[in-house]
Protein backbone atom coordinates (compact mmCIF):
# COMPACT_ATOMS: atom_id res chain seq x y z
CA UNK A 1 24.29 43.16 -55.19
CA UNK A 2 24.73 45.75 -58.60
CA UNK A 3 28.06 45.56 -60.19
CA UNK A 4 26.63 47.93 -62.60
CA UNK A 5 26.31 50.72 -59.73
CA UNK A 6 22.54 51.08 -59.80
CA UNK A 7 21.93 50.45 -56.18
CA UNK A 8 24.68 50.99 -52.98
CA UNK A 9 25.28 48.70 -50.10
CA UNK A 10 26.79 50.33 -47.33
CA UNK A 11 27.78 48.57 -43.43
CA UNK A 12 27.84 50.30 -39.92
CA UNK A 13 28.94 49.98 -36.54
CA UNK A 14 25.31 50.00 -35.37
CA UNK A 15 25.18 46.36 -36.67
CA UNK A 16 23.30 46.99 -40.09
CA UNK A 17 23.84 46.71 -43.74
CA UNK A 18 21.84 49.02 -45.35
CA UNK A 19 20.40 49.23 -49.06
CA UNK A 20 20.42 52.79 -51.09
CA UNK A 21 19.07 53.66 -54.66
CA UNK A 22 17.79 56.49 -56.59
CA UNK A 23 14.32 57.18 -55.64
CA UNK A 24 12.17 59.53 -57.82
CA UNK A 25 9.80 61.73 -55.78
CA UNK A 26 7.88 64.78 -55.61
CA UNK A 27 9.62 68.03 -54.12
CA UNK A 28 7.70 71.34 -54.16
CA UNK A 29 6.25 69.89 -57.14
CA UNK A 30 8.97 69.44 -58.82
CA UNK A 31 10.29 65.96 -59.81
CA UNK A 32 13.39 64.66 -58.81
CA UNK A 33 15.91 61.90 -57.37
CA UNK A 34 17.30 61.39 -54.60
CA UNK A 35 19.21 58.19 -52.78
CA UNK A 36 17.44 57.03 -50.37
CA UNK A 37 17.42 53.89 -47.92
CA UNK A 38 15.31 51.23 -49.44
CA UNK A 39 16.24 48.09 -47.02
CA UNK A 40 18.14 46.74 -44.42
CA UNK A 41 19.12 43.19 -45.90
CA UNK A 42 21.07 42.12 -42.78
CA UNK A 43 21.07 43.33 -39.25
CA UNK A 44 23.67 41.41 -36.57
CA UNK A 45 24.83 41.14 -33.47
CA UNK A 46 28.14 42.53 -34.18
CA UNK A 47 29.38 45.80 -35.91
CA UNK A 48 29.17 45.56 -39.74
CA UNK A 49 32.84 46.43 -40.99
CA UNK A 50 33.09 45.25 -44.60
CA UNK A 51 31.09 44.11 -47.35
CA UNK A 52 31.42 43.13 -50.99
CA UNK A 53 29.09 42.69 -54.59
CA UNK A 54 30.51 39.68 -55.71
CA UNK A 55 27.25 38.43 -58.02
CA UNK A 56 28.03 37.94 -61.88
CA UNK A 57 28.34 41.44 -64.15
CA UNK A 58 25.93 40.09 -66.70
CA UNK A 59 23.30 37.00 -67.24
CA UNK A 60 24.65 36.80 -70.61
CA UNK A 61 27.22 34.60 -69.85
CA UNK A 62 28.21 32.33 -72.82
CA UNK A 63 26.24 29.20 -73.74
CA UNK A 64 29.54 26.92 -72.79
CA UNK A 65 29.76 28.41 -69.38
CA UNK A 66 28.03 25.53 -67.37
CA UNK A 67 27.51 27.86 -63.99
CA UNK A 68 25.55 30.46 -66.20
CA UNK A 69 22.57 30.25 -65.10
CA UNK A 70 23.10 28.61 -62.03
CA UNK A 71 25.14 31.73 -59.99
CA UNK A 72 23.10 34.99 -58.65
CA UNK A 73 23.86 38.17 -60.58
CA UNK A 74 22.57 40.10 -56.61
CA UNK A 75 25.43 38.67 -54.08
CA UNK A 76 27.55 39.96 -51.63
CA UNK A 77 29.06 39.23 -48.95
CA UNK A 78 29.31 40.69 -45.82
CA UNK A 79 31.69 41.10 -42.36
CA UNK A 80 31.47 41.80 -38.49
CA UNK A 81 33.68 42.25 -35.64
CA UNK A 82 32.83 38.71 -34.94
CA UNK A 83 35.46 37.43 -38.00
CA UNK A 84 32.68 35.92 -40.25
CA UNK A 85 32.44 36.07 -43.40
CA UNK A 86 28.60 35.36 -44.44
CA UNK A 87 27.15 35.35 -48.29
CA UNK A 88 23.81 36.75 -49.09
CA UNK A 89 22.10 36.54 -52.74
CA UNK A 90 18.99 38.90 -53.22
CA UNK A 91 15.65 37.32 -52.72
CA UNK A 92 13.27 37.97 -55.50
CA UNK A 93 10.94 39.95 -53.62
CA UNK A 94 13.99 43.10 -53.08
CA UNK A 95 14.91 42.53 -56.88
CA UNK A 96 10.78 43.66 -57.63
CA UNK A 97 11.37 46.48 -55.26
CA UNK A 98 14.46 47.80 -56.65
CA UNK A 99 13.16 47.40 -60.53
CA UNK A 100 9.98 49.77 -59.42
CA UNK A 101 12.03 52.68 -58.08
C-alpha cells in the first residue's frame, strides 16, 4: 500500500498476503528495529503468486486533478493460482496501526 517503501507486502503459496514494517522494540535493553509481520490483509483459498502497490505517490495531487482526493494513496492489488485479479485499499483502522509503529 506504501509507494514510499515504509511498509512491505509480500504473497505466499500458503494462501496469505502478509504485511511487514519496521518495528522498534526492546532487545537486551537496547533499542532497536526490526521488520516484523504486522498483518495479514488477505488470506485465500488459492496460493498468493503476485501482488502490486498501485495507490497514489502523494495526496498532494494538484488542485485541477478532479480524482485527487477521491483515489486511496494504500492500494494494491493482489493474485492467486485461481487467475483473479482482486483490489484492496487499506482500511483506516491498519493505516492507525502502521502510523504507531
Amino acid at each position: 500500500w506504501d509507494p514510499e517503501g515504509e511498509y512491505l507486502l509480500t504473497t505466499s503459496s500458503d494462501q496469505t498476503t502478509r504485511l511487514w514494517s519496521e518495528v522498534s522494540c526492546v532487545v537486551n535493553g537496547k533499542k532497536v528495529c526490526r521488520w516484523m509481520e504486522v498483518g495479514r490483509p488477505q488470506v485465500h483459498g488459492y496460493d498468493m503468486t503476485s501482488i502490486a502497490c498501485i495507490g497514489r505517490k502523494s495526496n498532494h495531487a494538484q488542485s485541477d486533478d478532479p480524482t485527487a482526493e477521491k483515489e486511496p494513496q494504500h492500494r494494491f492489488v493482489s493474485g492467486a493460482d485461481e487467475k483473479v485479479l482482486r483490489v484492496f485499499d487499506a482500511p483506516a483502522s491498519t493505516l492507525r496501526l502502521l502510523h504507531t509503529l
